[in-house]
N, C-alpha and C. Protein backbone atom coordinates (compact mmCIF):
# COMPACT_ATOMS: atom_id res chain seq x y z
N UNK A 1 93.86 121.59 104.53
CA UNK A 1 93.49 120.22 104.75
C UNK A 1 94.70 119.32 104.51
N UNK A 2 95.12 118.74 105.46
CA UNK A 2 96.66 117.72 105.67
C UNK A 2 95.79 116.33 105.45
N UNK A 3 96.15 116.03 103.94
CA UNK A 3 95.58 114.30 103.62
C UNK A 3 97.20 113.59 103.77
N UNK A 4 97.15 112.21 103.85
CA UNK A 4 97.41 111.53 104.41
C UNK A 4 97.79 109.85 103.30
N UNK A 5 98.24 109.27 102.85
CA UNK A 5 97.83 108.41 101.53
C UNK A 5 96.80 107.37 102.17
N UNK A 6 96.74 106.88 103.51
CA UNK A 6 95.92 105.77 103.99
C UNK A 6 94.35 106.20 103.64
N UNK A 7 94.36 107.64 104.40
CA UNK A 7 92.98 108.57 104.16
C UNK A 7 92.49 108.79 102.82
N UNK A 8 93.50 108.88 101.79
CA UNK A 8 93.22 108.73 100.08
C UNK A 8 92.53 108.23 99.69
N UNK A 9 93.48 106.69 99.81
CA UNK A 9 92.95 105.76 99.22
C UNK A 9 91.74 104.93 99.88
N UNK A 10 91.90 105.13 101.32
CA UNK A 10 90.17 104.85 102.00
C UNK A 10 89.01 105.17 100.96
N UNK A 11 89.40 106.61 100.82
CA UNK A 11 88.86 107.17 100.05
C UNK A 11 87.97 106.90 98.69
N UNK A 12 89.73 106.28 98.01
CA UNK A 12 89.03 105.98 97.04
C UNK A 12 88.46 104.89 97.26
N UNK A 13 88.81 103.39 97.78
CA UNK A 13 88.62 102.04 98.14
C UNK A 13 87.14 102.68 98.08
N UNK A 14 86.80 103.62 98.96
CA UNK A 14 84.67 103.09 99.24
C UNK A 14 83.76 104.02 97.74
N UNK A 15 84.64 104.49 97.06
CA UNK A 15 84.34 104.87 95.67
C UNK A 15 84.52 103.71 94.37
N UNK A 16 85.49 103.26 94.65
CA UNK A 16 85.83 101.92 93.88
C UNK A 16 84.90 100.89 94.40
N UNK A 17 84.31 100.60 95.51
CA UNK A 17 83.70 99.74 96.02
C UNK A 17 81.89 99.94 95.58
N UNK A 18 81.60 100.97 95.42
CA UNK A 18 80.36 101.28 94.72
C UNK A 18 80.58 101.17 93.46
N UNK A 19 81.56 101.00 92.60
CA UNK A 19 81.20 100.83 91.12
C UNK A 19 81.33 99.44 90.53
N UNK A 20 82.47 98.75 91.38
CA UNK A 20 82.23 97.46 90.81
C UNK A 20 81.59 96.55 92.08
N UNK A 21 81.61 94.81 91.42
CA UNK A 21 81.15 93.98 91.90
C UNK A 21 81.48 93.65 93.07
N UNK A 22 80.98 93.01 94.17
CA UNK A 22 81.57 92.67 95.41
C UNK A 22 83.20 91.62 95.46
N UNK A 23 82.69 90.60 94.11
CA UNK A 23 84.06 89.69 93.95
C UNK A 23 85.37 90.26 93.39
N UNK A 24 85.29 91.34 92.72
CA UNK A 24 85.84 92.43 91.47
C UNK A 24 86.51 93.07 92.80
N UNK A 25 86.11 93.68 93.57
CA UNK A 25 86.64 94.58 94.91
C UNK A 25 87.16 93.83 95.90
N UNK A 26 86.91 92.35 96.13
CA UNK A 26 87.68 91.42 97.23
C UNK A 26 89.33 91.45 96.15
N UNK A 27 89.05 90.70 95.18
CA UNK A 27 90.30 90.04 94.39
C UNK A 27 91.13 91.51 93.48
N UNK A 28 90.57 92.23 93.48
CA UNK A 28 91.42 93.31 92.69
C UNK A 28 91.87 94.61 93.58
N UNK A 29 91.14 94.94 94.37
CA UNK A 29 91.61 95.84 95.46
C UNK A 29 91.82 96.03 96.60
N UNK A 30 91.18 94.95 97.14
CA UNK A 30 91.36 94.99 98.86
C UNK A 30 93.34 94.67 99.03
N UNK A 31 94.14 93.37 98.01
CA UNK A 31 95.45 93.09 98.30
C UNK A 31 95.89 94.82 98.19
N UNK A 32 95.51 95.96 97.35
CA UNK A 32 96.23 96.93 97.21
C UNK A 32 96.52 97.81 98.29
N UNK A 33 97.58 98.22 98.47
CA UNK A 33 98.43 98.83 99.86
C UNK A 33 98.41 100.45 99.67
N UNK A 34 98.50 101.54 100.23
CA UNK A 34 98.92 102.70 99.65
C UNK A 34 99.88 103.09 100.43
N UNK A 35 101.27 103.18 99.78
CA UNK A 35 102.53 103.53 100.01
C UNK A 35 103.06 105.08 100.69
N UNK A 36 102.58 105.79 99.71
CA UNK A 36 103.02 107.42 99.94
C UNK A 36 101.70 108.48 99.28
N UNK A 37 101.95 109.69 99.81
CA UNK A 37 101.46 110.45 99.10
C UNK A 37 102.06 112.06 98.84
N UNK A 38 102.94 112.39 97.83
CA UNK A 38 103.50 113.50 97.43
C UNK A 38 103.62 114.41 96.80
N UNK A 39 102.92 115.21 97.16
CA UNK A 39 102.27 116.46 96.10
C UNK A 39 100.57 115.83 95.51
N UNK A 40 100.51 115.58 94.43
CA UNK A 40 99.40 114.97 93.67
C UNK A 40 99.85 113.66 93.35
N UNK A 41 100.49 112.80 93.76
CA UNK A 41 100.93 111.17 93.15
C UNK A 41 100.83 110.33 94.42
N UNK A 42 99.86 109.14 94.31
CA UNK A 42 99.85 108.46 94.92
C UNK A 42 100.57 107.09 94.79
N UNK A 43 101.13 106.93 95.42
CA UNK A 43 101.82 105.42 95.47
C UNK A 43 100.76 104.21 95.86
N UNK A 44 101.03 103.16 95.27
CA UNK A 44 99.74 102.10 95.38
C UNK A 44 100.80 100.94 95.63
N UNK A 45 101.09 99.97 96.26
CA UNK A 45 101.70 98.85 96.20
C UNK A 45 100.96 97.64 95.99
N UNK A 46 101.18 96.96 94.71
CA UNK A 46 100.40 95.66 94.46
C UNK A 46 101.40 94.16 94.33
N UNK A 47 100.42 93.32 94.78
CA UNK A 47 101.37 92.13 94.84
C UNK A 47 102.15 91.47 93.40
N UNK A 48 101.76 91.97 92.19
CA UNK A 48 102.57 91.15 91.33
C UNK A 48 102.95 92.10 90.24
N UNK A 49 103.55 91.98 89.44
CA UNK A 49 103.29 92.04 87.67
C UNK A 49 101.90 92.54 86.76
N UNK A 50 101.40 90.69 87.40
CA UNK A 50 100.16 90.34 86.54
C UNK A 50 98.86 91.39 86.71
N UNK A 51 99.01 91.48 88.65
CA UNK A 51 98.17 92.69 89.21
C UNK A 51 98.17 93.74 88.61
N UNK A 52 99.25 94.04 88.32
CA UNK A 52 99.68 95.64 87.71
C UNK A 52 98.85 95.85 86.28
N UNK A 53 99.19 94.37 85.00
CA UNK A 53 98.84 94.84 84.07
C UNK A 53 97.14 94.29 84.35
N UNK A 54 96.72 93.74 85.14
CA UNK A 54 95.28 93.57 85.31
C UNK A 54 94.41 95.09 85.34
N UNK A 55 94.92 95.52 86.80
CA UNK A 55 94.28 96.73 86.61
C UNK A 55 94.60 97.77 85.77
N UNK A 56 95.50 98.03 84.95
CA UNK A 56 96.03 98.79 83.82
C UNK A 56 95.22 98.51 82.67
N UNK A 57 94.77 97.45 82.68
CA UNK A 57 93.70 97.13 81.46
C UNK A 57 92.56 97.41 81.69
N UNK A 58 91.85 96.66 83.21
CA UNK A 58 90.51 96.32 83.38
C UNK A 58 89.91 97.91 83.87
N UNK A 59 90.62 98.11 85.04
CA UNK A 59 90.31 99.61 85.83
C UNK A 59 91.16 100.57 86.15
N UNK A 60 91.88 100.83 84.96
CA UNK A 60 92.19 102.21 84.65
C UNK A 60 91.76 103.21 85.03
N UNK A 61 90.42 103.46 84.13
CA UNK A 61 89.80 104.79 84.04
C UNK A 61 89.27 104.71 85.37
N UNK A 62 88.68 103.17 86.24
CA UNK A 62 88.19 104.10 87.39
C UNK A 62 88.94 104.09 88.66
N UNK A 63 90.28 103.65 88.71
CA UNK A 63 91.46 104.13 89.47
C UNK A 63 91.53 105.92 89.09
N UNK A 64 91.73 106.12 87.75
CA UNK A 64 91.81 107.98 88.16
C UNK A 64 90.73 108.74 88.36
N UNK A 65 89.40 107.99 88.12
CA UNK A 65 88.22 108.88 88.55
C UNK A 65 88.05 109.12 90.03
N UNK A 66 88.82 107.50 90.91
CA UNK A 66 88.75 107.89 92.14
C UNK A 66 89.83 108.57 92.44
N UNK A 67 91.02 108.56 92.15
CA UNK A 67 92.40 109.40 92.50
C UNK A 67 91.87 111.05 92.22
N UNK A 68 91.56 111.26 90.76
CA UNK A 68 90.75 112.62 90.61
C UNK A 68 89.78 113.15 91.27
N UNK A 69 89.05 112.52 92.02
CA UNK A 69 88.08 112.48 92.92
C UNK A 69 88.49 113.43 94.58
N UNK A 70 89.68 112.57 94.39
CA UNK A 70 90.08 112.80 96.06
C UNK A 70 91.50 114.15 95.98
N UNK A 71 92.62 113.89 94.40
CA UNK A 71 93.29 114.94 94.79
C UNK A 71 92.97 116.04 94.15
N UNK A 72 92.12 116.04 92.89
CA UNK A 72 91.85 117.30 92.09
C UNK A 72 92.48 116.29 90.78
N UNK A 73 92.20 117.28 89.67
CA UNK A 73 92.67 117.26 87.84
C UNK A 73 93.78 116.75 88.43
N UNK A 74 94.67 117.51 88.75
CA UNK A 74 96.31 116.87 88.25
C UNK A 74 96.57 115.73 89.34
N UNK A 75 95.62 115.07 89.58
CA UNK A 75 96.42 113.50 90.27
C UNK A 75 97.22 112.58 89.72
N UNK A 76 97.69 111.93 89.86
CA UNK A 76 98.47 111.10 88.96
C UNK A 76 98.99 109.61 90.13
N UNK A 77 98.96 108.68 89.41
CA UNK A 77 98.93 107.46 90.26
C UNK A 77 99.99 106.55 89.62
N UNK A 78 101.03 106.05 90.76
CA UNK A 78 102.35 105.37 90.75
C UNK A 78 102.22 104.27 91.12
N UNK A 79 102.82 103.30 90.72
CA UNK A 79 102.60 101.67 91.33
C UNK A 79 103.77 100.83 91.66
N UNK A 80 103.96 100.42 92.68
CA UNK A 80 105.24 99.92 93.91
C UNK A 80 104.55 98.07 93.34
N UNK A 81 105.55 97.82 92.47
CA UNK A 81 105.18 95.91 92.47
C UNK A 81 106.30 95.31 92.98
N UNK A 82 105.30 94.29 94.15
CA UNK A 82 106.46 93.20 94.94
C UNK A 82 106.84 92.58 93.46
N UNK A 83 108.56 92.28 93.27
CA UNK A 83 109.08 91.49 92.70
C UNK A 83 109.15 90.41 93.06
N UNK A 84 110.01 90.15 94.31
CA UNK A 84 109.98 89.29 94.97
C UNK A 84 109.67 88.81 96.28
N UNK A 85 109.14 87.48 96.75
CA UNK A 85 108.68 87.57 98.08
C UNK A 85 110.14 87.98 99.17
N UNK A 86 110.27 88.42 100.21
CA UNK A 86 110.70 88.61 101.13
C UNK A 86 111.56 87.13 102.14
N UNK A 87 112.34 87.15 102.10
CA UNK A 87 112.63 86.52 103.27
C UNK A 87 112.50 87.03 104.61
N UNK A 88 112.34 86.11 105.90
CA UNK A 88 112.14 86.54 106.66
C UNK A 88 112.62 87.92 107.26
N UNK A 89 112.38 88.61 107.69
CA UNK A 89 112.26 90.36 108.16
C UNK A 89 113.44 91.34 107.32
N UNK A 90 113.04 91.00 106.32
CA UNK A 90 113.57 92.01 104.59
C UNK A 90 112.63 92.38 104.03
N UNK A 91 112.52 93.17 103.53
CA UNK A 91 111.72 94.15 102.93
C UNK A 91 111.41 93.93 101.38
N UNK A 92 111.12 93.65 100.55
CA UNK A 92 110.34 92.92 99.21
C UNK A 92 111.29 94.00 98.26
N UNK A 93 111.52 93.25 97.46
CA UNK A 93 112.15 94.16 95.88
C UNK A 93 110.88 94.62 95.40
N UNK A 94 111.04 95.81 95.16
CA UNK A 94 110.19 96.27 94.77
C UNK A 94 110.58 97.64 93.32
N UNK A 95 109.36 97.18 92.30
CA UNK A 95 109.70 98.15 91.17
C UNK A 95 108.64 99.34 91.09
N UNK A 96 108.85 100.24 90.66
CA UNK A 96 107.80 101.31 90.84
C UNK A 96 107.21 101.98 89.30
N UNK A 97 106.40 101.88 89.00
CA UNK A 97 105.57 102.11 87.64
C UNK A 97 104.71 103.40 87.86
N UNK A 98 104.58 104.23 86.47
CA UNK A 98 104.13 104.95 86.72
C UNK A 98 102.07 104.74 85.90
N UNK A 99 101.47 105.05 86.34
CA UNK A 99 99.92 104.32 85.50
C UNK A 99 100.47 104.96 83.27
N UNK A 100 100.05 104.64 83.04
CA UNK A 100 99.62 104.58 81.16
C UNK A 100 98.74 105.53 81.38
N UNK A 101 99.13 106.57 80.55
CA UNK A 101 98.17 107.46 80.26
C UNK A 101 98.02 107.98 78.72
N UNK A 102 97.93 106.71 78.58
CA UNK A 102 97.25 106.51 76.97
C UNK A 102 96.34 107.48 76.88
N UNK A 103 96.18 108.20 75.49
CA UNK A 103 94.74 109.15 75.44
C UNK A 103 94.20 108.27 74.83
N UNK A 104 93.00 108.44 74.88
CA UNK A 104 91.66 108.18 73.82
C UNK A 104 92.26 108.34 72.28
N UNK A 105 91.89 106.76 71.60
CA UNK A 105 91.88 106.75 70.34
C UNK A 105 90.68 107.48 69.75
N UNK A 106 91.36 108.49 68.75
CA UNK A 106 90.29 109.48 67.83
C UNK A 106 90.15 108.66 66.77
N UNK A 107 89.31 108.58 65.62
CA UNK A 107 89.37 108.49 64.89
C UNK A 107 89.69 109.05 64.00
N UNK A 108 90.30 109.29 62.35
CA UNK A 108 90.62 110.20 61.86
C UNK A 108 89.23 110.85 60.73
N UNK A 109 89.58 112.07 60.63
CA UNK A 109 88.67 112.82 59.95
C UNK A 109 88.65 112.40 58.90
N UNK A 110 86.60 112.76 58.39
CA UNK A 110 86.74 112.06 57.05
C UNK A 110 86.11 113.52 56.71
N UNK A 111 86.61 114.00 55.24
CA UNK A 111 85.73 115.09 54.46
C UNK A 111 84.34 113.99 53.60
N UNK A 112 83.20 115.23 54.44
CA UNK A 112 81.73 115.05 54.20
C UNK A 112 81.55 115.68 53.07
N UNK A 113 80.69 115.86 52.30
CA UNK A 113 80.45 114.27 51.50
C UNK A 113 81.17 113.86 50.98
N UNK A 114 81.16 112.39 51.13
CA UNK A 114 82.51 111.86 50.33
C UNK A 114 82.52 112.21 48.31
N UNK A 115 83.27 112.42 47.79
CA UNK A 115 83.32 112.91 46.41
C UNK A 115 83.74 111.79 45.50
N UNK A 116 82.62 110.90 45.11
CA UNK A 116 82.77 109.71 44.50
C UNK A 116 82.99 109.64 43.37
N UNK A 117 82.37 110.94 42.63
CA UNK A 117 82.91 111.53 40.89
C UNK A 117 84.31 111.41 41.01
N UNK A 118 85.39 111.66 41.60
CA UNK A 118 87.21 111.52 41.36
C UNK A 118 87.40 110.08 41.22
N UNK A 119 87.48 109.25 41.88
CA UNK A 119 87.64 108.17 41.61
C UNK A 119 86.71 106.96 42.60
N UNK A 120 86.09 106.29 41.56
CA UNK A 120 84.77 105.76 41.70
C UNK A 120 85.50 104.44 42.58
N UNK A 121 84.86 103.73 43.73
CA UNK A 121 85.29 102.25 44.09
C UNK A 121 85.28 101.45 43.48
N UNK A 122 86.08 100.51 43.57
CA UNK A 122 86.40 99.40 42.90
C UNK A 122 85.93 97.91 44.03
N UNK A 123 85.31 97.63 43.35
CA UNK A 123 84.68 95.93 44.07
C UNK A 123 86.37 95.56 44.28
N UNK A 124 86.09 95.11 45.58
CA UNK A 124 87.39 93.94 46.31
C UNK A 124 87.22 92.85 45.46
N UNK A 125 86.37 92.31 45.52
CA UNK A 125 86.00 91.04 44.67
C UNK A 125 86.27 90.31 43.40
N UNK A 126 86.33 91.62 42.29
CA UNK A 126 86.81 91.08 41.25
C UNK A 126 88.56 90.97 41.26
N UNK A 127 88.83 89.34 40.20
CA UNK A 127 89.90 89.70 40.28
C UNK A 127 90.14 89.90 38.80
N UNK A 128 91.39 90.79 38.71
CA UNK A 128 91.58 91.05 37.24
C UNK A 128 92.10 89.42 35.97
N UNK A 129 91.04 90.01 35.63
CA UNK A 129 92.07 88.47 34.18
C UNK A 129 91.08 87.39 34.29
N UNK A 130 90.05 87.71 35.46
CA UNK A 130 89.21 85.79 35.40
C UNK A 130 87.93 86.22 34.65
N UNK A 131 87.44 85.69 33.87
CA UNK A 131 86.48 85.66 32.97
C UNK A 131 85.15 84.96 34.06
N UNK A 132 84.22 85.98 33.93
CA UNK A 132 82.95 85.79 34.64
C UNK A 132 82.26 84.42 34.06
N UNK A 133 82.15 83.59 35.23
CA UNK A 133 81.93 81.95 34.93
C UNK A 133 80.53 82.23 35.83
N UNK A 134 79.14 81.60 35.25
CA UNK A 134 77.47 81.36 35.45
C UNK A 134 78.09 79.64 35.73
N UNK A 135 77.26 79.76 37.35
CA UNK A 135 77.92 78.06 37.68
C UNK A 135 76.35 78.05 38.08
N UNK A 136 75.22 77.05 37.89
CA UNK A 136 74.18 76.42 38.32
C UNK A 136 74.48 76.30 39.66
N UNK A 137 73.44 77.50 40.37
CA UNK A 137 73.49 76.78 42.06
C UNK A 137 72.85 76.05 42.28
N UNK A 138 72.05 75.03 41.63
CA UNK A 138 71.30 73.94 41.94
C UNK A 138 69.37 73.91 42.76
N UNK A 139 69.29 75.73 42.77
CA UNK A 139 68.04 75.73 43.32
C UNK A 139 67.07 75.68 42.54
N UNK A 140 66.10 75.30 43.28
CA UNK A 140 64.85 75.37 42.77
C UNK A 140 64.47 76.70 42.74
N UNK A 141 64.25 77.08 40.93
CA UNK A 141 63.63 77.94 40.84
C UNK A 141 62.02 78.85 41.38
N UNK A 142 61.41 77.61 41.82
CA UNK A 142 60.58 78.04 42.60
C UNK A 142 60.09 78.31 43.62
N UNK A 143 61.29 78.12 44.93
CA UNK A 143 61.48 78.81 45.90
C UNK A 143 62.52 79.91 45.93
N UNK A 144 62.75 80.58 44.84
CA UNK A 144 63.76 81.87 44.97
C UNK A 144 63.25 82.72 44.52
């Protein structure tokens, strides 16, 4: 099967287009271009910067569910940002990024049950040296 990057990302575009909103898919993906496709890496060309870290934040995960979708596990997705606009019939500066593939924050392990006999907590609250002061909160004892 000879894919193609236009055929890809078609691809993904009507997969991305079922998960989010209709306004979410005009303004965040329709400007996106697809550049190349080489081996498992797709090239994506977006119009700015801001584009870049938009979808790097917002739709990450479902940029590679659709890229994973269409090339297999090892897809991996590259990003072509216009720097600058073009003068007439020149070709745009362009920088090329590769996506964040941040893992998943783990949390760290805690040993069950915690063993509170070694050393017992200490209230945040107190501070050392102030002598416990009884201040009248002013209520009526007979609504408390």
């Amino acid at each position: 099967m000879n894919l193609n990057h236009e055929s890809v990302w078609a691809n993904c575009l009507s997969f991305i287009e079922d998960n989010v909103s209709a306004q979410a898919f005009k303004t965040w993906f329709i400007p996106i271009k697809s550049v190349k496709l080489e081996a498992s890496v797709l090239t994506i060309q977006v119009p700015s910067q801001f584009f870049y870290e938009w979808l790097e934040e917002h739709y990450v995960d479902l940029l590679r569910k659709a890229i994973g979708k269409e090339l297999g596990k090892e897809a991996r997705l590259e990003y072509s940002i216009i720097m600058e606009q073009p003068a007439a019939g020149t070709s745009p500066y362009t920088v090329k990024l590769p996506t964040s593939h941040n893992a998943a924050v783990r949390n760290r392990s805690v040993q069950m049950p915690m063993d509170t006999a070694e050393a017992p907590i200490k209230n945040p609250f107190v501070i050392p040296g102030l002598k416990k002061l009884n201040i009248d909160s002013n209520l009526n004892p007979k609504y408390s």
